[in-house]
PDB file of N, CA and C in Angstrom:
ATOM      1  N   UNK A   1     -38.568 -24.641 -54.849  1.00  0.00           N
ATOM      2  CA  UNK A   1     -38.047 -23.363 -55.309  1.00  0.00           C
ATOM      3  C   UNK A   1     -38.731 -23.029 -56.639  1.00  0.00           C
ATOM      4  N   UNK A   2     -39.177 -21.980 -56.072  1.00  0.00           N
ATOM      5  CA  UNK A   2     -39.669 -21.530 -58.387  1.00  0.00           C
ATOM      6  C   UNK A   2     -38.914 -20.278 -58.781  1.00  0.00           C
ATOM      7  N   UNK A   3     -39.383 -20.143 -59.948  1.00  0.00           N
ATOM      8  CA  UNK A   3     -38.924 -19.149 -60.836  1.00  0.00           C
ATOM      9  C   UNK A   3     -39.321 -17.639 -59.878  1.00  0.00           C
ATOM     10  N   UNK A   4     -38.840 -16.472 -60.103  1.00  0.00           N
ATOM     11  CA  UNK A   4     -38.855 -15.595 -59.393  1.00  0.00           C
ATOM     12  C   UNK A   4     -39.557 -14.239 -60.608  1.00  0.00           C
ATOM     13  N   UNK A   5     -40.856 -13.716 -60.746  1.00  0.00           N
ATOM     14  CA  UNK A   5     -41.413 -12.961 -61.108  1.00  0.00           C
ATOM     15  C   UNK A   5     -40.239 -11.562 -60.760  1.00  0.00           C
ATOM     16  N   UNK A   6     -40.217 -11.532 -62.678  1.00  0.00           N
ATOM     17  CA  UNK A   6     -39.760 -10.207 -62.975  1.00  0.00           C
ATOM     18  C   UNK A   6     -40.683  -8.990 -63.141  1.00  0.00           C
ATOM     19  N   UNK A   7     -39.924  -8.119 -62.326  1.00  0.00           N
ATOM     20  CA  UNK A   7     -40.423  -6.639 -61.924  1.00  0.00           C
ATOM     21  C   UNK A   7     -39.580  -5.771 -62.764  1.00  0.00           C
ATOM     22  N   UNK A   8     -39.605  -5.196 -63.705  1.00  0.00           N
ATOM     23  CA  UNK A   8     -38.405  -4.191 -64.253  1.00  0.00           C
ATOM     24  C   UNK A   8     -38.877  -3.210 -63.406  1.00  0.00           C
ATOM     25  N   UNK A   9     -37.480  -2.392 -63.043  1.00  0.00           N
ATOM     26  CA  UNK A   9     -37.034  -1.156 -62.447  1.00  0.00           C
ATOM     27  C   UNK A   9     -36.647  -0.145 -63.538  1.00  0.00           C
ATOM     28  N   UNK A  10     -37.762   1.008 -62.664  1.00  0.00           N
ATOM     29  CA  UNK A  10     -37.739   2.096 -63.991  1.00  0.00           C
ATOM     30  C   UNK A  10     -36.299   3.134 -64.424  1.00  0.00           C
ATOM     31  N   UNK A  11     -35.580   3.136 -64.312  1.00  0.00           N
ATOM     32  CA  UNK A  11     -34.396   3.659 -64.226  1.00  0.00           C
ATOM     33  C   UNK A  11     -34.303   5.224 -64.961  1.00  0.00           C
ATOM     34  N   UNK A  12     -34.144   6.496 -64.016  1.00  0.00           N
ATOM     35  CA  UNK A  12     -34.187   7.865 -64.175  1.00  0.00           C
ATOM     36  C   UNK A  12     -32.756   8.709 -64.165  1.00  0.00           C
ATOM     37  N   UNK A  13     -32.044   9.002 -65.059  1.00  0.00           N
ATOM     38  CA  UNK A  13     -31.276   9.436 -64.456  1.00  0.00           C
ATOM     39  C   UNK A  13     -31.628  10.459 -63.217  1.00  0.00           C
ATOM     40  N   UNK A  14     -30.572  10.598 -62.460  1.00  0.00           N
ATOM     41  CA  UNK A  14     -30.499  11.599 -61.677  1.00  0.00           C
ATOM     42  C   UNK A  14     -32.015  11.689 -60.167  1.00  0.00           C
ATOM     43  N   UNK A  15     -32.610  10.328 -60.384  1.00  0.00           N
ATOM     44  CA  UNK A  15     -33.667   9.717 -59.447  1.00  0.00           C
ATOM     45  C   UNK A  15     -33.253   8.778 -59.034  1.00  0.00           C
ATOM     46  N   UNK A  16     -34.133   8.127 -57.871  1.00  0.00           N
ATOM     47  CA  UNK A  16     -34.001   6.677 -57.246  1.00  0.00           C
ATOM     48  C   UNK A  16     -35.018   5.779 -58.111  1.00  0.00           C
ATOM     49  N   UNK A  17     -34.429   4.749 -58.115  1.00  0.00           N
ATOM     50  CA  UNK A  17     -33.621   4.533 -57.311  1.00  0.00           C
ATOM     51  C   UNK A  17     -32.237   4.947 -58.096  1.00  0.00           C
ATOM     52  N   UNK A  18     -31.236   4.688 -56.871  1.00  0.00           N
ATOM     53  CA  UNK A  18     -29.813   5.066 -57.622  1.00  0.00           C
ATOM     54  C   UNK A  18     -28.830   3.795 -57.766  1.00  0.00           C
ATOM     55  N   UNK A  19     -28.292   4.309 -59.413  1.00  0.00           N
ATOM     56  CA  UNK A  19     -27.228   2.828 -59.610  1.00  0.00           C
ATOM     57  C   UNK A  19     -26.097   2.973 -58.528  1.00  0.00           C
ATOM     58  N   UNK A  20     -26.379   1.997 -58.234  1.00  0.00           N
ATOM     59  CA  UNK A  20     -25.166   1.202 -56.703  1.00  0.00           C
ATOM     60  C   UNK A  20     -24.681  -0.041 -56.434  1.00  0.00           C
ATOM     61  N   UNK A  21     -24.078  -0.306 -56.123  1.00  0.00           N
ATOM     62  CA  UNK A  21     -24.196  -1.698 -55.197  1.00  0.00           C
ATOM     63  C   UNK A  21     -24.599  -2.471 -55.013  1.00  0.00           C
ATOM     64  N   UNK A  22     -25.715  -1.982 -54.080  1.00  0.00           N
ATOM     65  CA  UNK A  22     -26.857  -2.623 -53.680  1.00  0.00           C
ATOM     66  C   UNK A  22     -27.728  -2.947 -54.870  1.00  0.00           C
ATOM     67  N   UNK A  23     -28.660  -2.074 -55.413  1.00  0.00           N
ATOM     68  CA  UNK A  23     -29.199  -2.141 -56.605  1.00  0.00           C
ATOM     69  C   UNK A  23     -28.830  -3.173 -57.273  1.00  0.00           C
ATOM     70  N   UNK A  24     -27.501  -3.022 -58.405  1.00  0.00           N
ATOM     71  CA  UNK A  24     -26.695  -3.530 -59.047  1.00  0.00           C
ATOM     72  C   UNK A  24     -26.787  -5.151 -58.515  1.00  0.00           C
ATOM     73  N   UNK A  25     -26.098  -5.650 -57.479  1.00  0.00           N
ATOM     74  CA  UNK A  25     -25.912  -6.753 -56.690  1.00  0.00           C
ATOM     75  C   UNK A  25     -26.955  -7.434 -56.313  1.00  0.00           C
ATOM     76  N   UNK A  26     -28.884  -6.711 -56.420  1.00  0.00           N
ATOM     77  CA  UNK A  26     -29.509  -7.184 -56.251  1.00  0.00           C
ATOM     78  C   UNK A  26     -30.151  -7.726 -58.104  1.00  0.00           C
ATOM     79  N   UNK A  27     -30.095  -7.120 -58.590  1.00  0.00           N
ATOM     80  CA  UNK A  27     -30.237  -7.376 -60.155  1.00  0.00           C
ATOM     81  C   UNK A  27     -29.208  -8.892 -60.186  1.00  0.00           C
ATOM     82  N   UNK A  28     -27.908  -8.510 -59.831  1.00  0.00           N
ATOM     83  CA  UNK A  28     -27.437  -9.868 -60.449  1.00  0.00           C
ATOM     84  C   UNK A  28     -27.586 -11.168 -59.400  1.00  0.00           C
ATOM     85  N   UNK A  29     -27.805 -10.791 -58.442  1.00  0.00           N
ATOM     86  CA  UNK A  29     -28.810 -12.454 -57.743  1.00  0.00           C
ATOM     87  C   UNK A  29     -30.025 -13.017 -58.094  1.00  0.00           C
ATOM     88  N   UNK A  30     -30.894 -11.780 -58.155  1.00  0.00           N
ATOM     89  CA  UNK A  30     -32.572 -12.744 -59.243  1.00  0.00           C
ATOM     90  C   UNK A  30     -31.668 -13.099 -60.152  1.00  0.00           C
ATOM     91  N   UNK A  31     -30.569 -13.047 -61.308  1.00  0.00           N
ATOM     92  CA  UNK A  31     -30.183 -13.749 -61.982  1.00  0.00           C
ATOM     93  C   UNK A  31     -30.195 -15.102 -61.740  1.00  0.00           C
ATOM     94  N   UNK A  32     -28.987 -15.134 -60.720  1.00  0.00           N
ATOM     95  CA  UNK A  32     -28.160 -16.080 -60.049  1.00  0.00           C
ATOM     96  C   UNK A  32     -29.246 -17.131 -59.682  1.00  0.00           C
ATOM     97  N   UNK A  33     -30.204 -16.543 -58.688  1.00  0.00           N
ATOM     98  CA  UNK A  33     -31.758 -17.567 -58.269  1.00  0.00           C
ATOM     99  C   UNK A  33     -32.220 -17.520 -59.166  1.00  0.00           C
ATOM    100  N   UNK A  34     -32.569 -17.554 -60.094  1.00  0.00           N
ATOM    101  CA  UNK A  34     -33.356 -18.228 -61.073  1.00  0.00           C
ATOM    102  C   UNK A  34     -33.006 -18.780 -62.046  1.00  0.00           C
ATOM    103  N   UNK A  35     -31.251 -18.427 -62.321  1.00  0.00           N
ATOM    104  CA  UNK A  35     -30.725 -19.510 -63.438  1.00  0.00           C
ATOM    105  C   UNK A  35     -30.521 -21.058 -62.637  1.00  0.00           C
ATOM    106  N   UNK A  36     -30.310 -20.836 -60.838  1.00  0.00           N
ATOM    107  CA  UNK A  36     -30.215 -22.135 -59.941  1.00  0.00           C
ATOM    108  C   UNK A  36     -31.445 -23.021 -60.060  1.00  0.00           C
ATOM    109  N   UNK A  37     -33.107 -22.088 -60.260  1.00  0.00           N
ATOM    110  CA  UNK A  37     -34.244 -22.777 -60.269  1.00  0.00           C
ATOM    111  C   UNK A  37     -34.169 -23.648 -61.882  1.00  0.00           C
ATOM    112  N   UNK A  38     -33.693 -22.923 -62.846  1.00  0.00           N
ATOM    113  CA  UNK A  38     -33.632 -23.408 -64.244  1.00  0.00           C
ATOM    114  C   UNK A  38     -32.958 -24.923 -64.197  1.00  0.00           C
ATOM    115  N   UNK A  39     -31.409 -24.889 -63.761  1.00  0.00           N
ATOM    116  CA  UNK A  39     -30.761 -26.342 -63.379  1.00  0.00           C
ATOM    117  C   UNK A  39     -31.629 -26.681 -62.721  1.00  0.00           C
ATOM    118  N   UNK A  40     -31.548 -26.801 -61.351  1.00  0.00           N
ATOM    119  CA  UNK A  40     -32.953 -27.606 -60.757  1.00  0.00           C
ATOM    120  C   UNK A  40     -33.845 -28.413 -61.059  1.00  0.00           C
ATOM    121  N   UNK A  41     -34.897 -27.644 -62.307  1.00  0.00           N
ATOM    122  CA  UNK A  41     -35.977 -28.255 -62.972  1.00  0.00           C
ATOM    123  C   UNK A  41     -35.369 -28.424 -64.579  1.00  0.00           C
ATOM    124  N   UNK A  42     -34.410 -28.471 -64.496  1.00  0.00           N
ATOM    125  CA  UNK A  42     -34.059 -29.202 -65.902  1.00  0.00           C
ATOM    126  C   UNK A  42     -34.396 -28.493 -67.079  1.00  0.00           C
ATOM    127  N   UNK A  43     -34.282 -27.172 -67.239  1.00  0.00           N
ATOM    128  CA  UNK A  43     -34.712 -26.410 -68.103  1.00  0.00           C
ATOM    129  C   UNK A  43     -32.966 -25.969 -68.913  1.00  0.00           C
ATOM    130  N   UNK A  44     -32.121 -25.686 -68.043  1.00  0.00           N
ATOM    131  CA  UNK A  44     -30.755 -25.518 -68.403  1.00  0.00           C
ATOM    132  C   UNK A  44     -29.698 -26.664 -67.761  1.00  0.00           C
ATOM    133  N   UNK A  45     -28.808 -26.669 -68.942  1.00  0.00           N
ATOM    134  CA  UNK A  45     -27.815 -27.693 -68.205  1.00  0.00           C
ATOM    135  C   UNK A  45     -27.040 -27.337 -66.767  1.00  0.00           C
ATOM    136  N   UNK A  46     -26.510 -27.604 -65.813  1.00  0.00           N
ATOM    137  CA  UNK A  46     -26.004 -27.658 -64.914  1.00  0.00           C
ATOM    138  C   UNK A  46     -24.368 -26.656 -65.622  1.00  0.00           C
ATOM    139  N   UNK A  47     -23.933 -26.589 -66.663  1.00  0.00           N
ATOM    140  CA  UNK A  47     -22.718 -25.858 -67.205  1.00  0.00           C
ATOM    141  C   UNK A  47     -23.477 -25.040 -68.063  1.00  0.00           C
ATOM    142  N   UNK A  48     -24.427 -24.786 -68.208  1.00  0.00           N
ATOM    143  CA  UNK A  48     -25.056 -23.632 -69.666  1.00  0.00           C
ATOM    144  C   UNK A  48     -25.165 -24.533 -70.804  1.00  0.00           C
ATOM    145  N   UNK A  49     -25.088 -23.502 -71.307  1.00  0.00           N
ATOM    146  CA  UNK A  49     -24.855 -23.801 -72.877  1.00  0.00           C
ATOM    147  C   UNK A  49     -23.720 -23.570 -73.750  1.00  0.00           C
ATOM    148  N   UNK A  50     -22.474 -22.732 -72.726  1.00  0.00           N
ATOM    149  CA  UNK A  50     -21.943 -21.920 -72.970  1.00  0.00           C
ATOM    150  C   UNK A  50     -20.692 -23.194 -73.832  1.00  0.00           C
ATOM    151  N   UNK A  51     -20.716 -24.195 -73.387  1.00  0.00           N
ATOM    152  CA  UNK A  51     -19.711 -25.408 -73.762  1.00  0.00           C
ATOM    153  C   UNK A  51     -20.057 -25.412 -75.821  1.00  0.00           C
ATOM    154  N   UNK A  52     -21.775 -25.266 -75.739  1.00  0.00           N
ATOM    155  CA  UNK A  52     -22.138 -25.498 -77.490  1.00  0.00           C
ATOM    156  C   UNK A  52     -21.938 -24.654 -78.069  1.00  0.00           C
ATOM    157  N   UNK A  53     -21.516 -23.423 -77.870  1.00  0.00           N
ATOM    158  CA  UNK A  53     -20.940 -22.197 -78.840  1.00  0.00           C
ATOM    159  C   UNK A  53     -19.656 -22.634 -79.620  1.00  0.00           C
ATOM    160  N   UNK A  54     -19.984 -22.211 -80.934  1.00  0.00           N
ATOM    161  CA  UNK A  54     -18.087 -22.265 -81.569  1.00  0.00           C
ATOM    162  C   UNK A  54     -18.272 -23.924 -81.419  1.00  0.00           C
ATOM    163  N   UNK A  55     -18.817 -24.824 -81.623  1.00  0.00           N
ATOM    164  CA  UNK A  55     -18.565 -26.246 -81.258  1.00  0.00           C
ATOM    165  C   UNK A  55     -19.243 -26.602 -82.750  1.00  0.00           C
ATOM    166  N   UNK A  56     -19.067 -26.138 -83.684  1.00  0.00           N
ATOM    167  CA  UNK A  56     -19.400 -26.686 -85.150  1.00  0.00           C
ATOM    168  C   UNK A  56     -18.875 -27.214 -86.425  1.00  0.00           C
ATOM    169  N   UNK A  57     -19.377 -27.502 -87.039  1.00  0.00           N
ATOM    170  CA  UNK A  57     -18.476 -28.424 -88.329  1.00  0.00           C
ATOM    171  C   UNK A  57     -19.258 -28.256 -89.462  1.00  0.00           C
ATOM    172  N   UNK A  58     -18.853 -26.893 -90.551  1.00  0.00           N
ATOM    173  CA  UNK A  58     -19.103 -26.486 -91.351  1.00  0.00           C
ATOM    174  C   UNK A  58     -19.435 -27.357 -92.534  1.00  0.00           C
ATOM    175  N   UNK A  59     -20.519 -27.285 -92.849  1.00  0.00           N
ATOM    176  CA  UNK A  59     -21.085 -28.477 -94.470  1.00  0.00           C
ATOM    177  C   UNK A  59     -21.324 -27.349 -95.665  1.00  0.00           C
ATOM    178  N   UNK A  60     -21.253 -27.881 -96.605  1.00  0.00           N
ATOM    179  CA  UNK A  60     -21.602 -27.294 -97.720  1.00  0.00           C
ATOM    180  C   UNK A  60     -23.527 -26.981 -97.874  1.00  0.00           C
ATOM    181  N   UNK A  61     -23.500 -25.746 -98.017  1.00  0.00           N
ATOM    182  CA  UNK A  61     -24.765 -25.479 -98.084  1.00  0.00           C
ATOM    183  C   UNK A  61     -25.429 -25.434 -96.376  1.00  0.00           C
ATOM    184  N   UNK A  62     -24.446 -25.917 -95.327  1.00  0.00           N
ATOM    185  CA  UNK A  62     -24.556 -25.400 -94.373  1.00  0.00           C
ATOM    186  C   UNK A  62     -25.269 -23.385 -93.848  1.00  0.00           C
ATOM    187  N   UNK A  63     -25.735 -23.650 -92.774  1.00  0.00           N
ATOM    188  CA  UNK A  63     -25.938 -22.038 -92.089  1.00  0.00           C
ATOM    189  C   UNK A  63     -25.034 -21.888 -91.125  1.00  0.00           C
ATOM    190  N   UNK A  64     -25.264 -20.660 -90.701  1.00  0.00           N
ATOM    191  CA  UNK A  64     -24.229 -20.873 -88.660  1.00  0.00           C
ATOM    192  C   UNK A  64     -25.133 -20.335 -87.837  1.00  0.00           C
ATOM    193  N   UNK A  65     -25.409 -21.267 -87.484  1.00  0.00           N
ATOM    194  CA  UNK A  65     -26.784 -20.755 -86.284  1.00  0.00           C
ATOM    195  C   UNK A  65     -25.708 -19.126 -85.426  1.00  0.00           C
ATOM    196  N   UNK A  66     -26.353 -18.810 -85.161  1.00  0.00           N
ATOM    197  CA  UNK A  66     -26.487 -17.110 -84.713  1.00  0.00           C
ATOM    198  C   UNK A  66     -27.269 -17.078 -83.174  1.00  0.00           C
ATOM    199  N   UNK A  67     -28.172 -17.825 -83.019  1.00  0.00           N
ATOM    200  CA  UNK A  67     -28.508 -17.648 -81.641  1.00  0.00           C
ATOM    201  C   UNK A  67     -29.329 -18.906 -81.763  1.00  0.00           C
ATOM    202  N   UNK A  68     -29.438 -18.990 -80.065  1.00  0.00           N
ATOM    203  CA  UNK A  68     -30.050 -20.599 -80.038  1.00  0.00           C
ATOM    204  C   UNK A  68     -31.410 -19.784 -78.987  1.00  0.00           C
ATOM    205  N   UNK A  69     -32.610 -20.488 -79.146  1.00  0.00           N
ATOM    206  CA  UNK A  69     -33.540 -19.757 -78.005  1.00  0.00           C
ATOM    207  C   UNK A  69     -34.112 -21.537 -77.584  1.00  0.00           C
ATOM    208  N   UNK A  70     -34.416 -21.212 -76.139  1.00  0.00           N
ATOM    209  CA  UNK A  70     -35.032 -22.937 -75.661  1.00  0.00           C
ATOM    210  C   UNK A  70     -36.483 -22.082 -74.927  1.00  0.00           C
ATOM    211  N   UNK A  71     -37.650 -22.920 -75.588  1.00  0.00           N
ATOM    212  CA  UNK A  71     -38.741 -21.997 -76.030  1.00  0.00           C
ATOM    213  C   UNK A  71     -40.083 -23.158 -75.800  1.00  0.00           C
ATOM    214  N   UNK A  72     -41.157 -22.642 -75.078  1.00  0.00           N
ATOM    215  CA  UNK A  72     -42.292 -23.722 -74.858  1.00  0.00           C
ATOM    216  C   UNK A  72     -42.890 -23.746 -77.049  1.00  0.00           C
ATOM    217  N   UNK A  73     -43.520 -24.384 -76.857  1.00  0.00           N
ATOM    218  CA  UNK A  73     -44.073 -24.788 -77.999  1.00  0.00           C
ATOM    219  C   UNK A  73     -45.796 -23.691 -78.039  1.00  0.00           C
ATOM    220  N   UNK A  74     -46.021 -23.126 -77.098  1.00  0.00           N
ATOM    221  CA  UNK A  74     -46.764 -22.205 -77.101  1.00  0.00           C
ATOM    222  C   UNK A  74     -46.046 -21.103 -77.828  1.00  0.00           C
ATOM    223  N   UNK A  75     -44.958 -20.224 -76.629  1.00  0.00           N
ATOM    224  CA  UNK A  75     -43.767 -19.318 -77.315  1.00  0.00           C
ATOM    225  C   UNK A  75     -43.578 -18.863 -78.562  1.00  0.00           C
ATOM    226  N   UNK A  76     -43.198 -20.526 -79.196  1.00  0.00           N
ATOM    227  CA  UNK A  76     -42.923 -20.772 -80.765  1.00  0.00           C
ATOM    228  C   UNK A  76     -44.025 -20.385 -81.286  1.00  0.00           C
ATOM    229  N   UNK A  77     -45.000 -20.706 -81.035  1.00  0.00           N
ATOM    230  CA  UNK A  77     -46.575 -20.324 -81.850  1.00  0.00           C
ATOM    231  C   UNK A  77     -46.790 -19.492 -82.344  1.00  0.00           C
ATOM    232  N   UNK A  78     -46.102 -18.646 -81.609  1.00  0.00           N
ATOM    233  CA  UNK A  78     -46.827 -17.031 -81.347  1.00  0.00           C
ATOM    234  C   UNK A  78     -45.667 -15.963 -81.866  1.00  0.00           C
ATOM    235  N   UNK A  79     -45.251 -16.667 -82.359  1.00  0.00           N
ATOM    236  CA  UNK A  79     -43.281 -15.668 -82.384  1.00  0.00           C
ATOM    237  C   UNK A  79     -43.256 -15.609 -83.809  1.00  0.00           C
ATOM    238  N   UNK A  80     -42.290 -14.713 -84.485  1.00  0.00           N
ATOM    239  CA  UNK A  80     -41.785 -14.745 -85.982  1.00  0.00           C
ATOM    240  C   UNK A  80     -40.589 -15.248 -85.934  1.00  0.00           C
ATOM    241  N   UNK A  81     -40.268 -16.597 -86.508  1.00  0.00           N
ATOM    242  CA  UNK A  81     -38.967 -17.014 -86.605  1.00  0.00           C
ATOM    243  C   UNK A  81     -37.652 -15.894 -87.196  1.00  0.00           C
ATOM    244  N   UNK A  82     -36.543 -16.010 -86.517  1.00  0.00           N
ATOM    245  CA  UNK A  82     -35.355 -14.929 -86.929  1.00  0.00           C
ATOM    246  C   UNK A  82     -34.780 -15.855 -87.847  1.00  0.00           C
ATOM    247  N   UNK A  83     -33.807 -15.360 -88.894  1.00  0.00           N
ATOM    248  CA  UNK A  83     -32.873 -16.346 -89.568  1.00  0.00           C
ATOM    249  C   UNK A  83     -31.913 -16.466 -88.957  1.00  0.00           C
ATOM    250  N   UNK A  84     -31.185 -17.424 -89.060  1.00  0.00           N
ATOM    251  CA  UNK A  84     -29.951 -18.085 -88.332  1.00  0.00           C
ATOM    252  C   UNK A  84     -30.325 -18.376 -86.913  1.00  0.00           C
ATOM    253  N   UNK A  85     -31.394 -18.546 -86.404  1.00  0.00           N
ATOM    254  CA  UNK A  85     -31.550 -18.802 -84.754  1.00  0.00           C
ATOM    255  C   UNK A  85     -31.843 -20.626 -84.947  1.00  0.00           C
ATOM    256  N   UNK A  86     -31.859 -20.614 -83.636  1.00  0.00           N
ATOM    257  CA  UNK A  86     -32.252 -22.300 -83.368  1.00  0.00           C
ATOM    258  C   UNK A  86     -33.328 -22.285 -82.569  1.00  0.00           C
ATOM    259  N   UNK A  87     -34.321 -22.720 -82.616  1.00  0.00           N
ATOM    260  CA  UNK A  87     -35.593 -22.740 -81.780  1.00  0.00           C
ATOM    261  C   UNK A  87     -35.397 -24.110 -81.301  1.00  0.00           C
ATOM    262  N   UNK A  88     -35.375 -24.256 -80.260  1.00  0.00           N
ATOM    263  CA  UNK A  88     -35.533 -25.381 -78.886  1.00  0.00           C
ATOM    264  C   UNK A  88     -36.769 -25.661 -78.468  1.00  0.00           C
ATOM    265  N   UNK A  89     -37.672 -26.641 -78.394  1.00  0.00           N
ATOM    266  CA  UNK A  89     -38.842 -26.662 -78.158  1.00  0.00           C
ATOM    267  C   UNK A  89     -38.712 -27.336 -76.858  1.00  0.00           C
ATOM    268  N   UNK A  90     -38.959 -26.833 -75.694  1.00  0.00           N
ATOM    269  CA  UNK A  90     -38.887 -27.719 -74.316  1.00  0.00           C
ATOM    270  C   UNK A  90     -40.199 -28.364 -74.020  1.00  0.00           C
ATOM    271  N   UNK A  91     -40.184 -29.278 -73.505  1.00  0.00           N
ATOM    272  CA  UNK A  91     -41.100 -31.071 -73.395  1.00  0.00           C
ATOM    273  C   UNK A  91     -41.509 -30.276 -71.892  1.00  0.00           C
TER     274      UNK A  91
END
């Protein structure tokens, strides 16, 4: 199974395609298949990440991370670090 090449859909009002259902329901399965390929190959945990939010213990002179990104080491290269993020370097 691999990752599934994103296509953005140009979205018009008052053109097709039209928000529906179908549409809609197909947007949130490439989700669905490709967050399944992510567990799979070990890129995301099998529960998210969603367990490490709010899971901290404030120090003096501490930050609060703000967003976490899990990121090739190419990615990182090439990017401007944000403040308060966490950069993840995946192996």
């Amino acid at each position: 199974m691999a990752l599934q090449e994103y296509v953005p859909t140009e979205w018009v009002n008052g053109t097709t395609p039209a928000i529906n259902e179908i549409h809609l329901n197909h947007l949130e399965q490439g989700i669905v298949d490709n967050r399944d390929v992510l567990i799979q190959i070990g890129d995301v945990p099998p529960g998210g990440f969603a367990d490490k939010v709010n899971n901290t213990t404030i120090e003096t002179g501490s930050f609060k991370v703000v967003n976490m990104v899990y990121i090739s080491q190419a990615d990182y290269d090439n990017l401007f670090p944000v403040t308060n993020t966490l950069y993840v370097i995946k192996g």
